[in-house]
N, C-alpha and C. Protein backbone atom coordinates (compact mmCIF):
# COMPACT_ATOMS: atom_id res chain seq x y z
N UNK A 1 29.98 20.06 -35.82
CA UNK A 1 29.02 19.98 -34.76
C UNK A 1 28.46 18.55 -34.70
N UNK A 2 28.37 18.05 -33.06
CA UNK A 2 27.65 17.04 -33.43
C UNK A 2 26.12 16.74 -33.67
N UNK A 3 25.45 15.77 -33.68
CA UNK A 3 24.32 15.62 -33.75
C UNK A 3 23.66 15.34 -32.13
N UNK A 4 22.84 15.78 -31.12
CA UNK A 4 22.58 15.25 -30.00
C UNK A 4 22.18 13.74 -30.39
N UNK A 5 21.44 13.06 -28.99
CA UNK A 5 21.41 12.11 -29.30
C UNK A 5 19.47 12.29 -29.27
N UNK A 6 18.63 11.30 -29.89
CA UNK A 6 17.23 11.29 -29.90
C UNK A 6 16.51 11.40 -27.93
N UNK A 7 16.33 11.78 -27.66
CA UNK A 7 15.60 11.73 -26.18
C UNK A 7 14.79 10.28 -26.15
N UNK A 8 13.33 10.64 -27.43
CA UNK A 8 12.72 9.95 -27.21
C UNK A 8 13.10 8.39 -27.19
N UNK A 9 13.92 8.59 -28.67
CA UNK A 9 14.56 6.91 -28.35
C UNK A 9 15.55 6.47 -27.30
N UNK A 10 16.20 7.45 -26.44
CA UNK A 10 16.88 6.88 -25.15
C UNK A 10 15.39 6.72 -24.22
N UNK A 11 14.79 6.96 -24.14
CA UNK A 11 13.26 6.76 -23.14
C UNK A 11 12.96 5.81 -23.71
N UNK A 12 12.79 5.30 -24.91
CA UNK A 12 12.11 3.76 -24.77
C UNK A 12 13.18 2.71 -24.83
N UNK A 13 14.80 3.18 -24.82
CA UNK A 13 15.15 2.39 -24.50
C UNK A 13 15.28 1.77 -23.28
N UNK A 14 15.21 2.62 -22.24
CA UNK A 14 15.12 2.96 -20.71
C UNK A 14 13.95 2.16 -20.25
N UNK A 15 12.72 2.57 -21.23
CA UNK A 15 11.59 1.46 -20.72
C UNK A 15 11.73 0.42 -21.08
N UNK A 16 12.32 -0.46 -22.07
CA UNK A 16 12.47 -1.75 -22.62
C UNK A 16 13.61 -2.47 -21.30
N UNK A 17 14.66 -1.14 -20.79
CA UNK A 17 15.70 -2.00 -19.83
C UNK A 17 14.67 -2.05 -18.40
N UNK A 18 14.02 -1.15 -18.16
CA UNK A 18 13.25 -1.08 -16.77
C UNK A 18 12.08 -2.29 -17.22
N UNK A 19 11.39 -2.65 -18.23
CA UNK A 19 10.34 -3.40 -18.29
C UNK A 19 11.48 -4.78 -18.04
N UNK A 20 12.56 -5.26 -18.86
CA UNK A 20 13.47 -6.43 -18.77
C UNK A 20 13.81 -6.50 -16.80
N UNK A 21 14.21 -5.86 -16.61
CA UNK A 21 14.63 -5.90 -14.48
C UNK A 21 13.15 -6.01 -14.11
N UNK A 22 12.09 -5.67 -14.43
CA UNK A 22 10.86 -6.18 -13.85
C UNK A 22 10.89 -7.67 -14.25
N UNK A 23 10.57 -7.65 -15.64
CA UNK A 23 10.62 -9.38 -16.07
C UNK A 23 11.44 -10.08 -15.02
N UNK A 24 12.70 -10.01 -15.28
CA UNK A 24 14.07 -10.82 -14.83
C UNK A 24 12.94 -11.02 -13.09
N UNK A 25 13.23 -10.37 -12.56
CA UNK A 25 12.84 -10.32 -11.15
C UNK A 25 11.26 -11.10 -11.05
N UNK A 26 10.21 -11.03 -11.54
CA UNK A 26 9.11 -11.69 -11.39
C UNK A 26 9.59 -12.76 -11.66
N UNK A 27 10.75 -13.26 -12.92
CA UNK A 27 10.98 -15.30 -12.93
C UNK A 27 11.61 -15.15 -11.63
N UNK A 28 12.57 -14.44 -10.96
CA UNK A 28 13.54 -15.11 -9.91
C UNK A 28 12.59 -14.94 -8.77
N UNK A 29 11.01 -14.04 -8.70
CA UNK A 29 10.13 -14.85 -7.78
C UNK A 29 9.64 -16.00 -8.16
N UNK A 30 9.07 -16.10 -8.96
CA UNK A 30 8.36 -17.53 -9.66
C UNK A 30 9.28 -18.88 -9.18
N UNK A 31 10.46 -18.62 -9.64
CA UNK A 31 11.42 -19.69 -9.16
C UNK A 31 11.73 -19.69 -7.37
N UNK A 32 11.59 -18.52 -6.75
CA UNK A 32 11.55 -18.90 -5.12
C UNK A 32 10.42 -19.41 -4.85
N UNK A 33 9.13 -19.12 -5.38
CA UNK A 33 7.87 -19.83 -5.05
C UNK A 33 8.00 -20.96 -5.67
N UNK A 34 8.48 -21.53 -6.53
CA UNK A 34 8.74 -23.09 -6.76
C UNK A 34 9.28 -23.99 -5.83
N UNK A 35 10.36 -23.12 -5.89
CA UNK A 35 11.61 -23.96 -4.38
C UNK A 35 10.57 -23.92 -3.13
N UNK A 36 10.07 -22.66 -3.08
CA UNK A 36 9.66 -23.06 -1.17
C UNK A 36 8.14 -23.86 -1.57
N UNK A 37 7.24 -24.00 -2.61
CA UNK A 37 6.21 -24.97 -2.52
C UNK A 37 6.96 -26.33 -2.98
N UNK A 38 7.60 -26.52 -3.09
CA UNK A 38 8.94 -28.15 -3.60
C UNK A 38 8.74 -28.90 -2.36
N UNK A 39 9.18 -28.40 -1.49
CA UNK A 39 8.60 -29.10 0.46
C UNK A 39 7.22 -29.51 0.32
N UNK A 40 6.64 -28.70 0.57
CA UNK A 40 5.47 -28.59 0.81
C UNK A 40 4.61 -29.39 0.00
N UNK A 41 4.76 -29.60 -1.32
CA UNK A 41 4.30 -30.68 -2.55
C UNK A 41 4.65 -32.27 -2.03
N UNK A 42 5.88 -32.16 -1.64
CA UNK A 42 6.56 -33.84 -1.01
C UNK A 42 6.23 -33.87 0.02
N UNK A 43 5.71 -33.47 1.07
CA UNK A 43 4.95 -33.54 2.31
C UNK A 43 4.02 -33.88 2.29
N UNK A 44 2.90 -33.32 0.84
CA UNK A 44 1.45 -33.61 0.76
C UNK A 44 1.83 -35.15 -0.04
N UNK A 45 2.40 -34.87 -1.25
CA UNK A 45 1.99 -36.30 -1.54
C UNK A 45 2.66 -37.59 -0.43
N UNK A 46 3.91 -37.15 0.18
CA UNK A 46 4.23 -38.58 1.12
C UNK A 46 2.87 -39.19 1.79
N UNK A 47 2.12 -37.64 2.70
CA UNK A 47 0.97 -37.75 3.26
C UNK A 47 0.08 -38.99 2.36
N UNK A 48 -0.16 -38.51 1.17
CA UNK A 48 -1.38 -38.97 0.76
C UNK A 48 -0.67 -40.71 0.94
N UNK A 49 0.12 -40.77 -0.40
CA UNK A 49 0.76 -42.02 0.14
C UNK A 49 0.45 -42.88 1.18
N UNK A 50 1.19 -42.07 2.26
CA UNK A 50 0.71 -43.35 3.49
C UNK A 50 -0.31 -43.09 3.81
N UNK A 51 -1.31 -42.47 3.70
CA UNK A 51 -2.90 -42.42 4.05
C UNK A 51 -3.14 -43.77 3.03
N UNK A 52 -3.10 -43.51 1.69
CA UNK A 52 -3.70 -44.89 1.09
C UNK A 52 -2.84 -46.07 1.69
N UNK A 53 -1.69 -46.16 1.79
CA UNK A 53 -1.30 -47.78 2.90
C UNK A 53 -1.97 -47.79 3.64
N UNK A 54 -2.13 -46.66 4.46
CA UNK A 54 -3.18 -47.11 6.07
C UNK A 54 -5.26 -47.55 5.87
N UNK A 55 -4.85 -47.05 4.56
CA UNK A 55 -6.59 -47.32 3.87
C UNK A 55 -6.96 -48.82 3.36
N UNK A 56 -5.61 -48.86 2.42
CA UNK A 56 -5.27 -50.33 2.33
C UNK A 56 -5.11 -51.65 3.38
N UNK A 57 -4.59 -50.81 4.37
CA UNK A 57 -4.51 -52.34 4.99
C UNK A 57 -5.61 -51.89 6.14
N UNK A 58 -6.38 -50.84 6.12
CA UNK A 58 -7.84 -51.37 6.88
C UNK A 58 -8.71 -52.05 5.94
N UNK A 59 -8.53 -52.08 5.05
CA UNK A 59 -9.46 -52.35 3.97
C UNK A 59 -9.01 -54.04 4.19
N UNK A 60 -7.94 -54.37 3.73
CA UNK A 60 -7.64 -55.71 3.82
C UNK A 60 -8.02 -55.94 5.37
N UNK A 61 -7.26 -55.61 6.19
CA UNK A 61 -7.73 -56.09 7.66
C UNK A 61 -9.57 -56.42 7.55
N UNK A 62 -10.46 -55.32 7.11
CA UNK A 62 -11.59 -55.83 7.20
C UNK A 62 -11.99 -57.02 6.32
N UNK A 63 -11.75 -56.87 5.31
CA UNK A 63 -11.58 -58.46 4.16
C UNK A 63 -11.51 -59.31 5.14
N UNK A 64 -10.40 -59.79 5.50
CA UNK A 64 -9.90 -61.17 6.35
C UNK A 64 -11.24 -61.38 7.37
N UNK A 65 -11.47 -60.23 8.10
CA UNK A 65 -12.27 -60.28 9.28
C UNK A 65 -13.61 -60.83 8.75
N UNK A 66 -14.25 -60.30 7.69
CA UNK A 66 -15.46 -61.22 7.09
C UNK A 66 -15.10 -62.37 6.91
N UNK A 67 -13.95 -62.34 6.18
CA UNK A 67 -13.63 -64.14 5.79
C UNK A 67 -13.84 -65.09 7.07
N UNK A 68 -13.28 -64.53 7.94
CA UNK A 68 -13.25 -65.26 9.37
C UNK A 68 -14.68 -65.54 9.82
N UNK A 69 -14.90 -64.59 9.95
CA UNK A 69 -16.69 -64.61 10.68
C UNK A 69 -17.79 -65.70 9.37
N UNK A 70 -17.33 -65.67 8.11
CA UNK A 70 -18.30 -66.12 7.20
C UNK A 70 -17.50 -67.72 7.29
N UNK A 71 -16.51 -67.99 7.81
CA UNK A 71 -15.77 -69.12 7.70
C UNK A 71 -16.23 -69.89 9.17
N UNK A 72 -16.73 -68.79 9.87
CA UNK A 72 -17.14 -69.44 11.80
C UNK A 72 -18.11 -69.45 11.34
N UNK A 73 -19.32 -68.57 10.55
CA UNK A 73 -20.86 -69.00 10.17
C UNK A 73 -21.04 -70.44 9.37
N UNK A 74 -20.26 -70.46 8.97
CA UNK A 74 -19.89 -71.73 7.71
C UNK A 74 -19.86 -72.78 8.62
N UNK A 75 -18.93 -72.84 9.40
CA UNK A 75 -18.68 -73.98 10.21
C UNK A 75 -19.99 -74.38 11.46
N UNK A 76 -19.84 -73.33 11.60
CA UNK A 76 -21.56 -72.81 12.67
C UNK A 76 -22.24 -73.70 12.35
N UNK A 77 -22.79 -73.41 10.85
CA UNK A 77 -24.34 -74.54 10.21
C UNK A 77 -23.52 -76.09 9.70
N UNK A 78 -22.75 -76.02 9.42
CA UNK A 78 -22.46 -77.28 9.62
C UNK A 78 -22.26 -78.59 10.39
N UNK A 79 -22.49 -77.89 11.89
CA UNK A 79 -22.67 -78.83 12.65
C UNK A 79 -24.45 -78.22 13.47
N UNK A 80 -24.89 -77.66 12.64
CA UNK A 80 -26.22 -77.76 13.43
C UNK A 80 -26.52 -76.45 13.92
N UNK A 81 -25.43 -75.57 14.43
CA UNK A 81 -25.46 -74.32 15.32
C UNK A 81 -26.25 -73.33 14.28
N UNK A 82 -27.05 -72.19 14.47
CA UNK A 82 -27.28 -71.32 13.55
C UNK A 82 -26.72 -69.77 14.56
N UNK A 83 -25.85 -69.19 13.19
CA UNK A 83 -25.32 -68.19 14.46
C UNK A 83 -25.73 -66.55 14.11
């Protein structure tokens, strides 16, 4: 005669394979939410990127523009003018 087989230990083996296909499946979401925020990450930082160039060169553009005006005040009192 044979011996059956244990129930209980085919049931937790059953839960160890059903808990593993949950696991497995939550990384292969984790990894689609990586891929589709991957765009979306290089979009924001390009963004930021050229926001600081365009910050940068208002920033410089305004630099020069004092220089200019403090370089026409300069010249201004030097011949007498007060401006």
């Amino acid at each position: 005669m044979t011996k059956p087989f244990d129930v209980d230990e085919i049931a937790k083996k059953q839960q160890i394979i059903d808990g593993s296909k949950r696991f497995f499946r939550m990384i292969g979401d984790v990894v689609e939410l990586g891929k589709a925020l991957e765009p979306i990450v290089s979009l924001e930082r390009a963004a930021n990127e050229a926001q600081a160039r365009l910050d940068n060169e208002i920033v410089q553009k305004q630099m020069d523009l004092n220089r200019l005006i403090k370089s026409r005040t300069d010249w201004l009192a030097s011949v007498g003018i007060k401006g």
